[in-house]
Structure formats: structure tokens, C-alpha cells
N, C-alpha and C. Protein backbone atom coordinates (compact mmCIF):
# COMPACT_ATOMS: atom_id res chain seq x y z
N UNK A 1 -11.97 -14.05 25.91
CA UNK A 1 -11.88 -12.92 26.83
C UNK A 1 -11.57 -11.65 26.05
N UNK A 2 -12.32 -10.45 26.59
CA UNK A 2 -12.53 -9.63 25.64
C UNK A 2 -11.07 -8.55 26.01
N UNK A 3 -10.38 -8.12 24.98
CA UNK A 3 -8.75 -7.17 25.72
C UNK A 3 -9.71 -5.95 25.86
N UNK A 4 -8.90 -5.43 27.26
CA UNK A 4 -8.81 -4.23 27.32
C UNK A 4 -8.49 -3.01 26.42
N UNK A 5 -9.47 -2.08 26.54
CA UNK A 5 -8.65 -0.93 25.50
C UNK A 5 -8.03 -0.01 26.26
N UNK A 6 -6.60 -0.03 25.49
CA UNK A 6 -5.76 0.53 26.25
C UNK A 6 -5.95 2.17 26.39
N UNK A 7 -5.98 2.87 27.11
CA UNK A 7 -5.93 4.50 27.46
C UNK A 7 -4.19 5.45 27.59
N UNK A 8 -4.77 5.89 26.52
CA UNK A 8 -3.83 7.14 26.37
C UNK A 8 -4.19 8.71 26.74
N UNK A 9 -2.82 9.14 27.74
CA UNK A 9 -3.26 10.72 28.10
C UNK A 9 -3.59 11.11 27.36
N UNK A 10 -4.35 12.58 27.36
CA UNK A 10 -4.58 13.28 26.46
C UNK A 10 -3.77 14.92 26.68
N UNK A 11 -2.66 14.99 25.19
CA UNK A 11 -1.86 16.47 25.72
C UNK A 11 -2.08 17.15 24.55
N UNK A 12 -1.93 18.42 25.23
CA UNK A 12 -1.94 19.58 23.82
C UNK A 12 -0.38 20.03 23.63
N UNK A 13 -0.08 19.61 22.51
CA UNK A 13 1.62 20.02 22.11
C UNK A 13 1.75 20.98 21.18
N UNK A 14 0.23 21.84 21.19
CA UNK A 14 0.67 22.89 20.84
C UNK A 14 0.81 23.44 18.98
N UNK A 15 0.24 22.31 18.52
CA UNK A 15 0.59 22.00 17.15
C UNK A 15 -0.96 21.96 16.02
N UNK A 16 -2.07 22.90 17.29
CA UNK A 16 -3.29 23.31 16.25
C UNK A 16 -4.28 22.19 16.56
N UNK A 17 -3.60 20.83 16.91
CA UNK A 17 -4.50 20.08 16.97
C UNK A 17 -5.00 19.46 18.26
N UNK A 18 -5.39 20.58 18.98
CA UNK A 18 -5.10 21.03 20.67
C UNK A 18 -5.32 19.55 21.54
N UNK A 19 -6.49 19.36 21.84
CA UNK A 19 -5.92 17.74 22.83
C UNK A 19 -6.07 16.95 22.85
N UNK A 20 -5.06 16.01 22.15
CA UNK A 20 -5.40 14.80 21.61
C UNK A 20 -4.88 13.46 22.58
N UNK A 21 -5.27 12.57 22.29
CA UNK A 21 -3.94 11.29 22.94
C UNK A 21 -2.85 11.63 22.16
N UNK A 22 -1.91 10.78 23.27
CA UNK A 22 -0.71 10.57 22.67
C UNK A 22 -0.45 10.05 21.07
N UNK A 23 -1.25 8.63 21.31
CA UNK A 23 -1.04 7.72 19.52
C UNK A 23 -1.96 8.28 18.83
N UNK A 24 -2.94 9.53 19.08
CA UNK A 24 -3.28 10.07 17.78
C UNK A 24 -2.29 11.43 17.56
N UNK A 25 -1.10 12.21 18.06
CA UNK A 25 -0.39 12.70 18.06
C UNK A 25 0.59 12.33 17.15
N UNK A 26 0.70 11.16 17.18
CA UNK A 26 2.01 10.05 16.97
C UNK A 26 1.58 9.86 15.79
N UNK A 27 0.44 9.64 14.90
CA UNK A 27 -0.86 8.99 13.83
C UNK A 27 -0.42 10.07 13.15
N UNK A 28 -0.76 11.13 13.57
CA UNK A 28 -0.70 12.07 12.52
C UNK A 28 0.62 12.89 12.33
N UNK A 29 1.31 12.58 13.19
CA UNK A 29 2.89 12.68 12.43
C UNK A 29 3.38 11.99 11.62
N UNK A 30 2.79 10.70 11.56
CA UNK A 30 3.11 9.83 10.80
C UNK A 30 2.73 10.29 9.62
N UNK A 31 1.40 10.56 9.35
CA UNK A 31 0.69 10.94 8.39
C UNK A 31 1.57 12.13 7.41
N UNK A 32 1.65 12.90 8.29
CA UNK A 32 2.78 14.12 7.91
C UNK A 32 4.12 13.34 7.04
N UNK A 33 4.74 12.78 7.76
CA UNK A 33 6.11 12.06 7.16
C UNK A 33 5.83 11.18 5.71
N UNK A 34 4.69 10.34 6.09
CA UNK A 34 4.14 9.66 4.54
C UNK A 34 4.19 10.70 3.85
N UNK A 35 3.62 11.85 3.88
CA UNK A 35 3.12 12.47 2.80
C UNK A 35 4.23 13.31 2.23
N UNK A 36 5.19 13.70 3.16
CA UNK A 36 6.57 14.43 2.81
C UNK A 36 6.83 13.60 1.80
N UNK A 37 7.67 12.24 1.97
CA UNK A 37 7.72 10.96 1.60
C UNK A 37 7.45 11.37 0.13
N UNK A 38 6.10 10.99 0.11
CA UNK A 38 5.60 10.93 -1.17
C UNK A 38 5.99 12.20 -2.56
N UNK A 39 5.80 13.20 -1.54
CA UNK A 39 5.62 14.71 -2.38
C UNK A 39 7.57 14.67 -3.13
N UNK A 40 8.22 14.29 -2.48
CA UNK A 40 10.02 13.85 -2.73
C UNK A 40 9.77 13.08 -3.54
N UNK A 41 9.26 12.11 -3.48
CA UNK A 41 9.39 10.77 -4.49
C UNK A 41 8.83 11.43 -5.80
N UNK A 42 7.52 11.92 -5.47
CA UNK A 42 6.96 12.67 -7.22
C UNK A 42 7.75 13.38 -7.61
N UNK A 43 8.28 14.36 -6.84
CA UNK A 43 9.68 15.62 -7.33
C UNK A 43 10.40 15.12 -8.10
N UNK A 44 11.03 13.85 -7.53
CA UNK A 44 12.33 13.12 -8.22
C UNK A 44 11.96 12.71 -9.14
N UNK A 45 11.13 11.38 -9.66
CA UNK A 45 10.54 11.04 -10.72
C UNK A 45 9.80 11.99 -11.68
N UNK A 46 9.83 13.12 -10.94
CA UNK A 46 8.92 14.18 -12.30
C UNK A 46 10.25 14.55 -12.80
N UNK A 47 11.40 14.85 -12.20
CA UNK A 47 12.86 15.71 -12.37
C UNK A 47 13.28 14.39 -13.26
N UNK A 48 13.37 13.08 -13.17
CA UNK A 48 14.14 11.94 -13.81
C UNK A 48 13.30 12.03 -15.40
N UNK A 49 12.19 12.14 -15.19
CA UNK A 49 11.62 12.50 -16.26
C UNK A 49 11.52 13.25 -17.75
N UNK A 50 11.74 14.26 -16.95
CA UNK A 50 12.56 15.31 -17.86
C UNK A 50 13.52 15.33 -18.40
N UNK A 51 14.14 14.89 -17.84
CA UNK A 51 15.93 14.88 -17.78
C UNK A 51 15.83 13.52 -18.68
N UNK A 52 15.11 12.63 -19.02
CA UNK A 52 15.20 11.66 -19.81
C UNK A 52 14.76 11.93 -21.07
N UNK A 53 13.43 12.96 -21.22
CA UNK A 53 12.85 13.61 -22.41
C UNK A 53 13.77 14.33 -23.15
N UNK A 54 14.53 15.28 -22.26
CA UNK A 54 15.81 16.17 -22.69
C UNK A 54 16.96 15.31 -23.11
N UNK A 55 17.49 14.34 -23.00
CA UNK A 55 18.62 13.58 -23.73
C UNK A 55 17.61 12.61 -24.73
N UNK A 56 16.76 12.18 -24.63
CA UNK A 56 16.00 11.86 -26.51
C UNK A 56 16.18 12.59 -27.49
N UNK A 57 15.69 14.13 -26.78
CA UNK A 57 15.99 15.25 -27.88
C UNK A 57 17.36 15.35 -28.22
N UNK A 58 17.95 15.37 -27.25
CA UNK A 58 19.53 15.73 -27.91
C UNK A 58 20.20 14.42 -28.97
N UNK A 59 19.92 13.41 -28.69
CA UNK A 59 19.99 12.35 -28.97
C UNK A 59 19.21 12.40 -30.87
N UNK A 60 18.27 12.50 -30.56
CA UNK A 60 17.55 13.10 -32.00
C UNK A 60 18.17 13.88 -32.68
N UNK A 61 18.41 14.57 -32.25
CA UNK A 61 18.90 16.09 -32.80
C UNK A 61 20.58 16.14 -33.51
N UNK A 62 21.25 14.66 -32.65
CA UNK A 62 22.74 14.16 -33.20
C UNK A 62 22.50 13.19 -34.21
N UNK A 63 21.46 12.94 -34.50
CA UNK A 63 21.21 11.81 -35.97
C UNK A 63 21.55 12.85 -37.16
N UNK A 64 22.05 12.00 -37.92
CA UNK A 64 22.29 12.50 -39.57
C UNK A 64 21.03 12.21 -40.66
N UNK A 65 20.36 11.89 -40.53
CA UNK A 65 19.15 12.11 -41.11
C UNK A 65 17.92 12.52 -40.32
């Protein structure tokens, strides 16, 4: 037996992406949050990065030969 597809209103909230359903509203907030997500995670690991390159050097730089 074949399921029903379920129906979602369709609203404009105003946010450019004028009238959508609800769960594609919901989809692409999501989308939004992954990508925040991500763009933080590269920040940090690019910042841990550095900050690890910079104590080698110092580290180097306290050797006696």
C-alpha cells in the first residue's frame, strides 16, 4: 500500500524565501545552522593551528644549537 504524501502549509516568514512549506522552511534553517557549524569548527582548527606553529618556533628558537 502506497503512503500518503504528507502536505504542508505553505507560509511566507518573511525571510526572502517568500512561500514555502513549513519543512522546507525548517530544511533550510537547518542548512543555515550546519553551515554556521562548520564555518566555527574551521575558525577554531585554523586558530589551533597556528597557535601550534607559533610554540614550534618558540620551542626552536630555545634550543642551544
Amino acid at each position: 500500500r502506497a503512503s500518503k504524501n504528507k502536505k504542508y502549509p505553505k507560509v511566507d516568514l518573511g525571510d526572502r524565501c517568500k512561500k514555502l512549506s513549513i519543512k522546507m522552511h525548517l530544511n533550510n534553517i537547518w542548512k543555515s545552522v550546519h553551515s554556521i557549524e562548520n564555518d566555527i569548527e574551521y575558525g577554531v582548527f585554523e586558530k589551533l593551528r597556528i597557535i601550534e606553529y607559533e610554540l614550534s618556533c618558540i620551542n626552536k628558537a630555545k634550543l642551544p644549537w
